[in-house]
N, C-alpha and C. Protein backbone atom coordinates (compact mmCIF):
# COMPACT_ATOMS: atom_id res chain seq x y z
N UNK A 1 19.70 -9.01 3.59
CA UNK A 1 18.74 -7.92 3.53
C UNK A 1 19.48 -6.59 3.42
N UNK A 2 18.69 -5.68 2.79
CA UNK A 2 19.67 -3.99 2.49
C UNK A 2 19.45 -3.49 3.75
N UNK A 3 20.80 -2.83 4.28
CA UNK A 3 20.89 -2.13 5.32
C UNK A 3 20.98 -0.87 4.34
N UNK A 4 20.07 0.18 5.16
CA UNK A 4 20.29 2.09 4.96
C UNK A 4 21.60 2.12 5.09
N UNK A 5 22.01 2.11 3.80
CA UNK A 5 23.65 2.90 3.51
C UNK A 5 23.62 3.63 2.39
N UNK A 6 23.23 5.13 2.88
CA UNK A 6 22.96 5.86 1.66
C UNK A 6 24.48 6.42 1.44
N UNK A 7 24.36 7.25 0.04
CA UNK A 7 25.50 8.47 -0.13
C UNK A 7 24.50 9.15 -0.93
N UNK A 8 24.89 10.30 -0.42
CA UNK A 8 24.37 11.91 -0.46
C UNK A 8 25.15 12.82 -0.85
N UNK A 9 24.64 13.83 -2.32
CA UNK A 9 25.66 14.68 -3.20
C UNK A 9 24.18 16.20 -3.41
N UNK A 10 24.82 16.50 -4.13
CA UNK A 10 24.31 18.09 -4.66
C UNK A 10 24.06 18.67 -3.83
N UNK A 11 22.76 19.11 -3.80
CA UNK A 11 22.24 20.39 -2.80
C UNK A 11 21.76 19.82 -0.91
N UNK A 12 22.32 20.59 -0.26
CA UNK A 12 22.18 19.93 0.87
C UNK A 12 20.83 19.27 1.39
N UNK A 13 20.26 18.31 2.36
CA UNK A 13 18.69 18.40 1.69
C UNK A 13 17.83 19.48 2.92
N UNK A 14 18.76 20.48 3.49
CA UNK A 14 17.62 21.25 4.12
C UNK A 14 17.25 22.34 3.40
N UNK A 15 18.52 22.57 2.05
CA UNK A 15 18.07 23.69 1.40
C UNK A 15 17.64 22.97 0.45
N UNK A 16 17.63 21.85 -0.23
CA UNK A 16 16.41 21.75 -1.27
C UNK A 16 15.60 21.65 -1.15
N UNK A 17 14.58 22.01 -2.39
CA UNK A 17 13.05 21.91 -2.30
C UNK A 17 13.07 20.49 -3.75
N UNK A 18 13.81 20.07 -4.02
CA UNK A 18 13.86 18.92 -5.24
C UNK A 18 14.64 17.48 -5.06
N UNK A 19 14.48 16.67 -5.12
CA UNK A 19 15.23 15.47 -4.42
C UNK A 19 15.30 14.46 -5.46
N UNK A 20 16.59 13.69 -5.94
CA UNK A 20 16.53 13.09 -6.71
C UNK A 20 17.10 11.59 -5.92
N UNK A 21 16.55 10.06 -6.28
CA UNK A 21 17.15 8.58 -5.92
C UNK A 21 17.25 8.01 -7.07
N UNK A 22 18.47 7.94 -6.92
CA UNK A 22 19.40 7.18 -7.68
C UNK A 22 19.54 5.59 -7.51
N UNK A 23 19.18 4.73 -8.37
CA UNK A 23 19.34 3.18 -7.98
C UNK A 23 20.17 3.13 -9.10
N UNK A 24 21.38 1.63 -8.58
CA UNK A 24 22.38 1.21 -9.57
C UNK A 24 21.70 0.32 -9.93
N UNK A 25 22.52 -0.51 -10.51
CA UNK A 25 22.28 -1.51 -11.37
C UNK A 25 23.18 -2.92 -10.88
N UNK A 26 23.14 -3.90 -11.36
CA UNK A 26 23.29 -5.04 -10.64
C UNK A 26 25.32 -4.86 -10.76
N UNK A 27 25.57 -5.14 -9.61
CA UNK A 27 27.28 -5.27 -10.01
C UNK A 27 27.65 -4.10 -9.81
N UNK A 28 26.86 -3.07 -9.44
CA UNK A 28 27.73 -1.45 -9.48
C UNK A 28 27.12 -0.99 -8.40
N UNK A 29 27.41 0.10 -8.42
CA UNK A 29 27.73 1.08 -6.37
C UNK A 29 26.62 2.15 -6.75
N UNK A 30 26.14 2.98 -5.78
CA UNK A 30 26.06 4.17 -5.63
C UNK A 30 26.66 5.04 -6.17
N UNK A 31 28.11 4.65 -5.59
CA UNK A 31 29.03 6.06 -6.25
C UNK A 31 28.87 6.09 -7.79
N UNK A 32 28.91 4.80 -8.51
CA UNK A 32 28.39 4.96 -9.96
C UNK A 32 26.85 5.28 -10.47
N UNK A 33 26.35 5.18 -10.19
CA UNK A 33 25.19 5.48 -10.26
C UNK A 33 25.12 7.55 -9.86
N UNK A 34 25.36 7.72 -9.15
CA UNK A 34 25.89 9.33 -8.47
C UNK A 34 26.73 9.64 -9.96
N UNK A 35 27.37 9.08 -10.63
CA UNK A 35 28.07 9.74 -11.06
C UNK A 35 27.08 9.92 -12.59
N UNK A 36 26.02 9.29 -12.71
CA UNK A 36 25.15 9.93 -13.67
C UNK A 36 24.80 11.16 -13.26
N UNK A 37 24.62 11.65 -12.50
CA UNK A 37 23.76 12.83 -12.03
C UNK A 37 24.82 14.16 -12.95
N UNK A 38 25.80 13.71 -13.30
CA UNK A 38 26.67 15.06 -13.71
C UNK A 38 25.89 15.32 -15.19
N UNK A 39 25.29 13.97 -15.66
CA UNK A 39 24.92 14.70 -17.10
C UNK A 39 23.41 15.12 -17.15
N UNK A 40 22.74 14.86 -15.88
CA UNK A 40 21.34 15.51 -15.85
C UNK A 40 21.09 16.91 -15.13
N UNK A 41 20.37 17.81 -15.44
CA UNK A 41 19.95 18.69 -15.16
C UNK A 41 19.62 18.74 -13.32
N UNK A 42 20.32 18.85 -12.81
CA UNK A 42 19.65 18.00 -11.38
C UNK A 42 20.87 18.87 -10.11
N UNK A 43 21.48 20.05 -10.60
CA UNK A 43 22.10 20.86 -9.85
C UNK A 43 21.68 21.33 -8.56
N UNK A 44 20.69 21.74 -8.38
CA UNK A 44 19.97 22.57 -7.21
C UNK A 44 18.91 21.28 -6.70
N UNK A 45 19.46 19.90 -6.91
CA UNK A 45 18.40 18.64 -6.48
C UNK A 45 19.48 18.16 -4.82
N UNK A 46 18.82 17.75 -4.53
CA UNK A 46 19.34 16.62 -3.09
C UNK A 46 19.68 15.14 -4.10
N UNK A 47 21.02 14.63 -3.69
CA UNK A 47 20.88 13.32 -4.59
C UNK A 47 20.70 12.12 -3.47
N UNK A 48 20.22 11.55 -3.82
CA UNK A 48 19.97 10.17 -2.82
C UNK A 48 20.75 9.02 -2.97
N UNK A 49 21.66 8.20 -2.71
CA UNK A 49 22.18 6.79 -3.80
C UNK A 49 21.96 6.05 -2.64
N UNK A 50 21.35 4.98 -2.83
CA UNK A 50 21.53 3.83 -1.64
C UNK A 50 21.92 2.91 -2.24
N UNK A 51 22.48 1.95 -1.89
CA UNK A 51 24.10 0.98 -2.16
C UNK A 51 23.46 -0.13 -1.69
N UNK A 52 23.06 -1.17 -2.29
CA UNK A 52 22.27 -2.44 -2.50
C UNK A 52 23.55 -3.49 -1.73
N UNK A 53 23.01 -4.19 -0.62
CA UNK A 53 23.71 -5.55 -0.05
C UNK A 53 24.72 -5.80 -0.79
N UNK A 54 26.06 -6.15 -0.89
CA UNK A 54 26.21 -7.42 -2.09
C UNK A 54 26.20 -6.99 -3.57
N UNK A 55 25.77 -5.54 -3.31
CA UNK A 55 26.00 -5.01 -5.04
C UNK A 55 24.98 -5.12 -5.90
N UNK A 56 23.64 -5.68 -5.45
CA UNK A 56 22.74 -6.51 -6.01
C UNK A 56 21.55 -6.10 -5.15
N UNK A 57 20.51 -5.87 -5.76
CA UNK A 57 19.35 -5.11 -5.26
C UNK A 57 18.36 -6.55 -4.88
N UNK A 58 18.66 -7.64 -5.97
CA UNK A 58 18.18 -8.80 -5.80
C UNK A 58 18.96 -9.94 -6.50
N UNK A 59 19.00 -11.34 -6.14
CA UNK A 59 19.67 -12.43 -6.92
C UNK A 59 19.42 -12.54 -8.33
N UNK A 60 18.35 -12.85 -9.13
CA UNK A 60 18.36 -13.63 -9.85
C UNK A 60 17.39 -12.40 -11.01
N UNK A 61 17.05 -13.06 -12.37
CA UNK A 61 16.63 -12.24 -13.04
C UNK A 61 15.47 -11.42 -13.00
N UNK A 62 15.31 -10.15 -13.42
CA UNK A 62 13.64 -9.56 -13.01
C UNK A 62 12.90 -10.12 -13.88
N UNK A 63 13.02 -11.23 -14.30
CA UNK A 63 11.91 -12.13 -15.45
C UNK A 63 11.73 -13.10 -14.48
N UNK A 64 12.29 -13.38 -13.34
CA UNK A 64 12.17 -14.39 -12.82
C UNK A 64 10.96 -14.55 -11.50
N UNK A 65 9.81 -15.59 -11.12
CA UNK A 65 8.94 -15.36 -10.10
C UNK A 65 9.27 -14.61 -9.23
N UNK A 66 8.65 -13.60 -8.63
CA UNK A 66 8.88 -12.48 -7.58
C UNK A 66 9.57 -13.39 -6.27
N UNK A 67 8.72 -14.46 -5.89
CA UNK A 67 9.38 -14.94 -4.69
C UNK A 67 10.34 -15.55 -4.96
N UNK A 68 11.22 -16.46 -5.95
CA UNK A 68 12.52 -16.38 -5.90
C UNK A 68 13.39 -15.36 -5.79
N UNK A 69 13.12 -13.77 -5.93
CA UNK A 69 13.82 -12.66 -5.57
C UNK A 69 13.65 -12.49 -4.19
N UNK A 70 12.96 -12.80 -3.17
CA UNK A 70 12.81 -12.91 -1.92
C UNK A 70 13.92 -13.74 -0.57
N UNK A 71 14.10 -12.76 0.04
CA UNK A 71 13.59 -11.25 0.66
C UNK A 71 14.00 -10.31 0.21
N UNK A 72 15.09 -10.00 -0.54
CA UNK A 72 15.69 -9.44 -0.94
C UNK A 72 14.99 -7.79 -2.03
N UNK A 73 13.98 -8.34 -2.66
CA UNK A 73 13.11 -7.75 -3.69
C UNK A 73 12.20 -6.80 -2.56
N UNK A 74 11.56 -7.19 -1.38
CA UNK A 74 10.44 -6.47 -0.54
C UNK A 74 11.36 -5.46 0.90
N UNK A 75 12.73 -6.16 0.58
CA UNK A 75 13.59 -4.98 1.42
C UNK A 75 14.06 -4.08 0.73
N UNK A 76 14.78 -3.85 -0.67
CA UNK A 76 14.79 -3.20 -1.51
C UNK A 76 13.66 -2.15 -1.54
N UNK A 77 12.79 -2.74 -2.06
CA UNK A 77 11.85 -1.65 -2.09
C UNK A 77 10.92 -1.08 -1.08
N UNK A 78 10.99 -1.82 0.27
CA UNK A 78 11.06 -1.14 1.62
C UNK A 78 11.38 -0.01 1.96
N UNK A 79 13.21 -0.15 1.71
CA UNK A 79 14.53 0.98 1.46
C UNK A 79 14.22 2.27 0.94
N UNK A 80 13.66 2.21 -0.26
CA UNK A 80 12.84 3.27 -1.32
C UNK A 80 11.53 3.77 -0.57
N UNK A 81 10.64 2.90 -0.03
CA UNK A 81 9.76 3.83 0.53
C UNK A 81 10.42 4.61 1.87
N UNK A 82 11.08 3.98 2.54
CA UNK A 82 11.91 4.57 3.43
C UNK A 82 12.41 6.32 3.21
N UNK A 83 13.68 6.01 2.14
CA UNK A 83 13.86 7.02 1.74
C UNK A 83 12.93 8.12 1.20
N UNK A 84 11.68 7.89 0.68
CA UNK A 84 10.50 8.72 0.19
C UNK A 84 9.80 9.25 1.41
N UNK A 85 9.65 8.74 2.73
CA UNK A 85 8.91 9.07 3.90
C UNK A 85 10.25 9.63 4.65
N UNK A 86 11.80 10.04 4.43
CA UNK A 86 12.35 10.69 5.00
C UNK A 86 12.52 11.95 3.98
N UNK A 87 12.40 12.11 3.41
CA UNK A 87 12.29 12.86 2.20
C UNK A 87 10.87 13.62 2.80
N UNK A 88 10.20 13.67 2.62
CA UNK A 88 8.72 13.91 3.14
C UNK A 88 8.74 14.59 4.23
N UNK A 89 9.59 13.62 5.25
CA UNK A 89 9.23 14.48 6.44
C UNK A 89 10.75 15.60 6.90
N UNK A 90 11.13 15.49 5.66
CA UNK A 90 12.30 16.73 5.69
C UNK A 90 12.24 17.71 4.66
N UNK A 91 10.59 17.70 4.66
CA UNK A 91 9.47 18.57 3.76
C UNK A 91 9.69 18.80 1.91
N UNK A 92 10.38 17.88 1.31
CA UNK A 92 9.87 17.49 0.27
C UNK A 92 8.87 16.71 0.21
N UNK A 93 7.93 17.48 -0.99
CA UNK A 93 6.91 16.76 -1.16
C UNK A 93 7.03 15.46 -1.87
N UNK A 94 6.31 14.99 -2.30
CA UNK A 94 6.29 13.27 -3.55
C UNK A 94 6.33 14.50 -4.76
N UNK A 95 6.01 15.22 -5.12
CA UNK A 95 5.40 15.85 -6.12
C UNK A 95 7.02 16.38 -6.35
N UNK A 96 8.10 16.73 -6.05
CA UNK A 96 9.19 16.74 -6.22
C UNK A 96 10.13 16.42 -5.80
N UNK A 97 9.92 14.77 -5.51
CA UNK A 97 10.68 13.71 -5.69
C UNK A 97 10.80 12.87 -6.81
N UNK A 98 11.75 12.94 -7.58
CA UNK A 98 12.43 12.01 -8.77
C UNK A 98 13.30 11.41 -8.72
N UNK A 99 13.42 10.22 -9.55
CA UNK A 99 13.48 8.46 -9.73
C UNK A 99 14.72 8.68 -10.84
N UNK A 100 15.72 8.13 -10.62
CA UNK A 100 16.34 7.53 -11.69
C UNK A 100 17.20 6.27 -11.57
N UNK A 101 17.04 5.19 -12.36
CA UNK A 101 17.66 3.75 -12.21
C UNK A 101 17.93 3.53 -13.65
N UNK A 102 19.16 2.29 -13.69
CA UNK A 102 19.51 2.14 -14.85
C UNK A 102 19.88 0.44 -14.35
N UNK A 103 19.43 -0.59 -15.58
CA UNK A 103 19.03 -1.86 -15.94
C UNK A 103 18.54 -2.11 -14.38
N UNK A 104 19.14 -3.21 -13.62
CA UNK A 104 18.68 -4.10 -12.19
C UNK A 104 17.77 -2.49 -11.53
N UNK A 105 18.31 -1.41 -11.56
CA UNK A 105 18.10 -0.16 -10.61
C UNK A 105 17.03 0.45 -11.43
N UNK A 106 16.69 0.63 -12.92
CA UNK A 106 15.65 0.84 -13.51
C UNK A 106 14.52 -0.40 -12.96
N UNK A 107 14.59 -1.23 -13.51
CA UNK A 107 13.39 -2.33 -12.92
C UNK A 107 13.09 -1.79 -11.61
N UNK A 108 14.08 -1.54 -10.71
CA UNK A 108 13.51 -1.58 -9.48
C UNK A 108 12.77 -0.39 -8.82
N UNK A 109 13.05 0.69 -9.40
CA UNK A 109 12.42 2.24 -9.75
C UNK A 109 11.36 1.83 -10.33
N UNK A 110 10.96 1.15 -11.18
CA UNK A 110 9.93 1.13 -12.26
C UNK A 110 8.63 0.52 -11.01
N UNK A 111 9.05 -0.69 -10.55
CA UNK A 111 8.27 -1.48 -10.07
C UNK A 111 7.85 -0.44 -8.39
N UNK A 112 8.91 -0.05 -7.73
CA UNK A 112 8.43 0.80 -7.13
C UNK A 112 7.16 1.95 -7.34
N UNK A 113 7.44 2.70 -8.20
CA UNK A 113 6.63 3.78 -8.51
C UNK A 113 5.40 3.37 -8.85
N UNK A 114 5.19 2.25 -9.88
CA UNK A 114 3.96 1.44 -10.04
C UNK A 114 3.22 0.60 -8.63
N UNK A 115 3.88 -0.01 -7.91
CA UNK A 115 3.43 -0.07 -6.26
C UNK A 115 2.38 0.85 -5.55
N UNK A 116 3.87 2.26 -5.96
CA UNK A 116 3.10 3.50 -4.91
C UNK A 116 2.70 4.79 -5.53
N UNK A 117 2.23 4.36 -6.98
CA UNK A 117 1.70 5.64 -7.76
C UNK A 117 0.84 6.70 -7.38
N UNK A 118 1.70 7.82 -7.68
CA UNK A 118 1.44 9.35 -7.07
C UNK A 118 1.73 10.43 -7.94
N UNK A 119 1.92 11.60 -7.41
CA UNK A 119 2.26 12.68 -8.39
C UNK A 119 3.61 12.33 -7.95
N UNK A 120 4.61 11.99 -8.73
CA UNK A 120 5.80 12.26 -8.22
C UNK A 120 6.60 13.40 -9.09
N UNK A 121 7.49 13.73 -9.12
CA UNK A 121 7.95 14.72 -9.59
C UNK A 121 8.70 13.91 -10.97
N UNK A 122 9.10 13.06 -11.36
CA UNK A 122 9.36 12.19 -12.56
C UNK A 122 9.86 11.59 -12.47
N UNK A 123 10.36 10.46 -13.54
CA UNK A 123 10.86 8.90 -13.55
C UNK A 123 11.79 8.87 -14.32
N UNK A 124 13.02 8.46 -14.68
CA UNK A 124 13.81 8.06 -15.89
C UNK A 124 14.59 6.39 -16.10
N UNK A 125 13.92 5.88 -15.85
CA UNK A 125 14.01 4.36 -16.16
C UNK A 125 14.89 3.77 -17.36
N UNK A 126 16.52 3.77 -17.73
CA UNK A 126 17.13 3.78 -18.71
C UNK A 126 17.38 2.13 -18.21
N UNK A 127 17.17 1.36 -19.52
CA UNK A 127 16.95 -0.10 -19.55
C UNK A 127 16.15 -1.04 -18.46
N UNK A 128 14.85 -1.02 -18.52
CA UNK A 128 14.14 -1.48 -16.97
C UNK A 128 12.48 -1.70 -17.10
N UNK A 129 12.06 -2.70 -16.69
CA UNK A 129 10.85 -3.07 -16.62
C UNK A 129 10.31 -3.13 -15.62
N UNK A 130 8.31 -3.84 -15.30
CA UNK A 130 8.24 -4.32 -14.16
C UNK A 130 8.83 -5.66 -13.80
N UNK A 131 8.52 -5.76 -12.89
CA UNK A 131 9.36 -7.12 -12.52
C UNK A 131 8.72 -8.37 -12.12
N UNK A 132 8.98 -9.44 -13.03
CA UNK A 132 7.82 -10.81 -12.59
C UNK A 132 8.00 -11.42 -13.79
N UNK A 133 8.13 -12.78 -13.73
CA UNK A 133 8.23 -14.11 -15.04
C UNK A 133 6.60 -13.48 -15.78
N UNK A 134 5.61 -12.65 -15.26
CA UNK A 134 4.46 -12.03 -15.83
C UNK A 134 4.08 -11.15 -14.97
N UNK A 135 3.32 -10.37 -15.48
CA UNK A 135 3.30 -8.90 -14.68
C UNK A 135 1.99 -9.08 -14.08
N UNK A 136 1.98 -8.78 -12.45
CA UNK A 136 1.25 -9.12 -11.98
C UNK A 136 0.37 -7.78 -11.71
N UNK A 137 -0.60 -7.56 -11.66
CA UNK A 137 -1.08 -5.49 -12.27
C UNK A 137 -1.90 -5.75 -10.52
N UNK A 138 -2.19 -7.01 -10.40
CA UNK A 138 -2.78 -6.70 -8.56
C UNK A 138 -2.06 -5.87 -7.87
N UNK A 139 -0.37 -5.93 -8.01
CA UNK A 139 0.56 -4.85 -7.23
C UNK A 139 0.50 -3.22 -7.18
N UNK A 140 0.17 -3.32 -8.53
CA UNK A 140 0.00 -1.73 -9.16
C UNK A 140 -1.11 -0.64 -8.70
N UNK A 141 -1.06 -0.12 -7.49
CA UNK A 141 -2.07 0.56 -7.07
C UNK A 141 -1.80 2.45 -7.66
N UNK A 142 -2.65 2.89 -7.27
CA UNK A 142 -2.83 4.46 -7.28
C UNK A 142 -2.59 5.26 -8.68
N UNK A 143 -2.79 6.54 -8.57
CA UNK A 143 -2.93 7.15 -9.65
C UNK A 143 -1.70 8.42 -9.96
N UNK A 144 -0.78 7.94 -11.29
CA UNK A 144 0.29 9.33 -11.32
C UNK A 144 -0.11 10.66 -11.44
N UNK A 145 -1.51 10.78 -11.84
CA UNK A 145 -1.54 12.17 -12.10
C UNK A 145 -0.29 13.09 -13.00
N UNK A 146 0.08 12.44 -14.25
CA UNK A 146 0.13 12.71 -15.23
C UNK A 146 2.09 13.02 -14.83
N UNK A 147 2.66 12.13 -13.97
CA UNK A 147 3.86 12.28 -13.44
C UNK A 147 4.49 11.71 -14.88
N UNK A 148 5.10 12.16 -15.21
CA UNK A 148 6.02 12.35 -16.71
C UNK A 148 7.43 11.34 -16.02
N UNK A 149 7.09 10.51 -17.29
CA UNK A 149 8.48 8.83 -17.41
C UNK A 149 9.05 8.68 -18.24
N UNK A 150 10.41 8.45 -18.30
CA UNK A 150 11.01 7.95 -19.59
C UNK A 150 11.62 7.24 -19.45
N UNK A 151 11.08 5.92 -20.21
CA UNK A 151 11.78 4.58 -20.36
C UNK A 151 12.78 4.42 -21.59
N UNK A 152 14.01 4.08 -22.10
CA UNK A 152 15.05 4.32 -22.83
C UNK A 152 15.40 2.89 -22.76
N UNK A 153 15.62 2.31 -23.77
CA UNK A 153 16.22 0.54 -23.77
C UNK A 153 16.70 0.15 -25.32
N UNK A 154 17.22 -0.67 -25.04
CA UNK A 154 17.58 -0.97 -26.82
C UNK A 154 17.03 -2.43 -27.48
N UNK A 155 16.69 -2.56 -28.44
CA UNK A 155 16.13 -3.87 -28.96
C UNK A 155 17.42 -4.46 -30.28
N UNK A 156 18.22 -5.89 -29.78
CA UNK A 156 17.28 -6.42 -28.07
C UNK A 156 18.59 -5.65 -27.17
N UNK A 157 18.05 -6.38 -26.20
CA UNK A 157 18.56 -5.85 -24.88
C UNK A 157 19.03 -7.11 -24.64
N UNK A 158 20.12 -7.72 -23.63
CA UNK A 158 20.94 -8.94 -23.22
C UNK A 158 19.72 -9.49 -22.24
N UNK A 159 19.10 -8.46 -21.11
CA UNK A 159 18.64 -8.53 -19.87
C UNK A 159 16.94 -8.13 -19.77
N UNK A 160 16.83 -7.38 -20.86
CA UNK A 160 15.77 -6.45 -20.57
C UNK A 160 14.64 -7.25 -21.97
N UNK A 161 13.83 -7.95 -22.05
CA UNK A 161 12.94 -8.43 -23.43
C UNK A 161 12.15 -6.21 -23.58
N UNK A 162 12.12 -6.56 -24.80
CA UNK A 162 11.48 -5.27 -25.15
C UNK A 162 10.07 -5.58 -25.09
N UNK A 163 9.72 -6.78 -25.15
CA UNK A 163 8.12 -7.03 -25.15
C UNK A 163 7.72 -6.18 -23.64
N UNK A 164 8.81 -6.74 -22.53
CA UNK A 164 7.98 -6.44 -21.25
C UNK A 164 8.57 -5.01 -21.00
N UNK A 165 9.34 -4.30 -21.55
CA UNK A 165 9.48 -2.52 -21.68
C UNK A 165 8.05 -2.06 -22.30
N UNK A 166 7.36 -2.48 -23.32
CA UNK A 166 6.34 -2.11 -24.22
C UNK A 166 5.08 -2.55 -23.23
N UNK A 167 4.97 -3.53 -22.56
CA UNK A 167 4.03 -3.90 -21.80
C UNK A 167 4.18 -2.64 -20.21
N UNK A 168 5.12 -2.47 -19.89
CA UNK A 168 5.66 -1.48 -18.28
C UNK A 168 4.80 0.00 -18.92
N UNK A 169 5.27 0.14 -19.65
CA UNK A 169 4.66 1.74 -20.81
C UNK A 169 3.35 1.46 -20.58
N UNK A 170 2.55 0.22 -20.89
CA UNK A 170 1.44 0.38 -21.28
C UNK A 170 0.44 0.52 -19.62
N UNK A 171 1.06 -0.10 -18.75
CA UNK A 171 0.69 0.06 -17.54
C UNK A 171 0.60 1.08 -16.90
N UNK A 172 1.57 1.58 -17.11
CA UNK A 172 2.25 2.88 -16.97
C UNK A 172 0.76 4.25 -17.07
N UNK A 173 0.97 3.92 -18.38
CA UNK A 173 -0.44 4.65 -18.24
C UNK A 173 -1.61 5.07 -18.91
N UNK A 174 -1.77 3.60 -18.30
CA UNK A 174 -3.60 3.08 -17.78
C UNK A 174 -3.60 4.36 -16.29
N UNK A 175 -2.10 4.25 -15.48
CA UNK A 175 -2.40 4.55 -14.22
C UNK A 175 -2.02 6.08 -14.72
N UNK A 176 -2.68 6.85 -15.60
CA UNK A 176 -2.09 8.40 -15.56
C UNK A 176 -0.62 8.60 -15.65
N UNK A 177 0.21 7.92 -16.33
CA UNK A 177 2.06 8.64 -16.15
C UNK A 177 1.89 8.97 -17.57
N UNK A 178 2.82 9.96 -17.51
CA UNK A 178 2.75 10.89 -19.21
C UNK A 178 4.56 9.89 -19.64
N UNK A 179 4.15 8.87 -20.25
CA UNK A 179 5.21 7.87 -20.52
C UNK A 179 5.70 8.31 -21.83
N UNK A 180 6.93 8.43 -22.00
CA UNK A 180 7.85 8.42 -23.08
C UNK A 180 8.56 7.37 -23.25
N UNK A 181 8.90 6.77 -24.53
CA UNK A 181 9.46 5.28 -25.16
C UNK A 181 10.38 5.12 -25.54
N UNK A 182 11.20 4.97 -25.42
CA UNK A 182 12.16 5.12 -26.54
C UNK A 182 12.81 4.05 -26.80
N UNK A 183 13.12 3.24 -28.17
CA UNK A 183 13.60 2.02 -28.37
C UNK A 183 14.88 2.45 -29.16
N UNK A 184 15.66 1.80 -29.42
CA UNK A 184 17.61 2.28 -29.82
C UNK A 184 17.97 0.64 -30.19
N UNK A 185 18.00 0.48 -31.45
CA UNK A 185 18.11 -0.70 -31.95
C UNK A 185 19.85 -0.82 -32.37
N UNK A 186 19.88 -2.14 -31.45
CA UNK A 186 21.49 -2.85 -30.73
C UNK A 186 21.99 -1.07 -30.80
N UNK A 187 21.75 -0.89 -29.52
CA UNK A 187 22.43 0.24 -28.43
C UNK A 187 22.91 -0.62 -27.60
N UNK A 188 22.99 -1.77 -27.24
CA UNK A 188 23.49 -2.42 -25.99
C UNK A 188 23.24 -2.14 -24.39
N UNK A 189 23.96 -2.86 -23.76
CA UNK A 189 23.49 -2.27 -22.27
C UNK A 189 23.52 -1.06 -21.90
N UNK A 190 23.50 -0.13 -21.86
CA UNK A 190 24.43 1.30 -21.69
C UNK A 190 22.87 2.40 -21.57
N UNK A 191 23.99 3.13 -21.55
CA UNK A 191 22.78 5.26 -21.89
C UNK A 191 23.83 5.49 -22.55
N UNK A 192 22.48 5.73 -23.30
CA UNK A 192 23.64 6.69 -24.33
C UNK A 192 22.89 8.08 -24.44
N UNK A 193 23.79 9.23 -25.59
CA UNK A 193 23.45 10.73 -25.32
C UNK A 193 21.69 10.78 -25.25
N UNK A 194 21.14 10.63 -26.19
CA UNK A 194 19.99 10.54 -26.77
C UNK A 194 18.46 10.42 -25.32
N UNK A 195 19.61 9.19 -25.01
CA UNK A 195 18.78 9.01 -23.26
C UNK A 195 18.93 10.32 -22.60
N UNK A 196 19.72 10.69 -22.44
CA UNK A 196 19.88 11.82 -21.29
C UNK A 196 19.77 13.05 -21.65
N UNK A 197 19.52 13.17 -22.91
CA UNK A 197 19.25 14.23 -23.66
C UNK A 197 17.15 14.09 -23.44
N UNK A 198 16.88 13.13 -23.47
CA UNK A 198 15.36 13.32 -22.87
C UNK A 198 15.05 13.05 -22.03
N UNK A 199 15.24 12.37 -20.90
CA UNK A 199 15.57 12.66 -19.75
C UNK A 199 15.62 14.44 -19.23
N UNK A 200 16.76 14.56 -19.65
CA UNK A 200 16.61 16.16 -19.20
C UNK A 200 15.96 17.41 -19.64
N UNK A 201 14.66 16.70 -20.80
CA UNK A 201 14.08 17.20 -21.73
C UNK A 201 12.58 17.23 -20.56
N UNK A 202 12.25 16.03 -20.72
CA UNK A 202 10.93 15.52 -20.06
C UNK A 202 11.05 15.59 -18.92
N UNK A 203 11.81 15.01 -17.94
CA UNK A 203 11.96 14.88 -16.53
C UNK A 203 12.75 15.65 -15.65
N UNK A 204 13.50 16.59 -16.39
CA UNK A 204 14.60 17.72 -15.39
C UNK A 204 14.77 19.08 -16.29
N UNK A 205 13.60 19.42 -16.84
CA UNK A 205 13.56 20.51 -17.35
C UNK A 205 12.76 21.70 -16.75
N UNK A 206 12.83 21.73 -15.56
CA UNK A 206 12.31 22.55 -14.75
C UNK A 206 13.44 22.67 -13.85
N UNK A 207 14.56 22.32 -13.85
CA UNK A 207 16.00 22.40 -13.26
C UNK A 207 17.08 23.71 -13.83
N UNK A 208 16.91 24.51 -12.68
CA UNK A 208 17.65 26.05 -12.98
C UNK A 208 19.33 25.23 -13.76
């Protein structure tokens, strides 16, 4: 199960009013994941990274039945509401709190936010879906109120089917998120400029 082992960068969080969580990706740290933050607009943000058990947010594939990701999948995203209700009560609002994950850490951002849909302050989901051998929309409660997403993936993808990126979008918003698409044909696993160039277009352009 994930034990709270965050790392914490940019703006201290009593002087920010903007908060950004960072999820890795399967096989990589925090500290990598942190080290995206240099190419986004996200200077005067609080950064969040929490560092997954084992390197791994969950075992096995996000195509795969939810309860074979278990326990592992409902402590994870425990962790995340965690961090959102300390965030909160160290008076950031949801409304400027923002999401960024990339492949295992995108899915798991994605599926979060769809859980606990709100105004959040924005999403950047670079290679990442919801998560389930089929998407189960009973999970998917509340309304974004027009919280601006950008999903970035390449077709194909090793990990990621583009069918269920095109299907996450479409969910996306039914529930109010002002979703951006973007497909990058054989881009491979990665971000590339293009990603983070909208990203910091759509989702961190209100960043001094």
């Amino acid at each position: 199960m994930h034990k709270k082992n965050v790392i914490t960068a940019g703006k201290p969080l009593k002087e920010a009013t903007k908060a950004l969580i960072l999820l890795h990706g399967r096989g990589a740290s925090a500290e990598d994941i942190l080290s995206l933050a240099t190419y986004l607009n996200v200077k005067e943000y609080a950064l969040i990274a929490p560092q997954a058990t084992g390197n791994t947010w969950y075992p096995y594939s996000f195509m795969m039945p939810p309860s074979q990701n278990e326990p592992w999948l409902s402590s994870a995203l425990s962790l995340i509401k965690e961090l959102v209700s300390d965030l909160n009560n160290n008076g950031i609002a949801s409304e400027n709190i923002y999401f960024a994950g990339f492949s295992q850490g995108a899915c798991l951002t994605l599926e979060f936010v769809a859980r606990n849909a709100t105004k959040f302050g924005g999403v950047a989901a670079f290679t990442g879906g919801l998560i389930g051998e089929v998407i189960y929309g009973e999970n998917y409660k509340g309304d974004f109120k027009n919280t601006p997403v950008f999903i970035g993936t390449s077709n194909p993808d090793p990990h990621i089917p583009v069918e269920r990126v095109y299907a996450t979008t479409n969910i996306l918003k039914n529930m109010n998120a002002a979703v951006t698409e973007k497909i990058y044909n054989n881009m491979g696993h990665t971000i590339n400029d293009d990603e983070i160039k909208n990203a910091n277009a759509i989702i961190f352009n209100h960043a001094s």
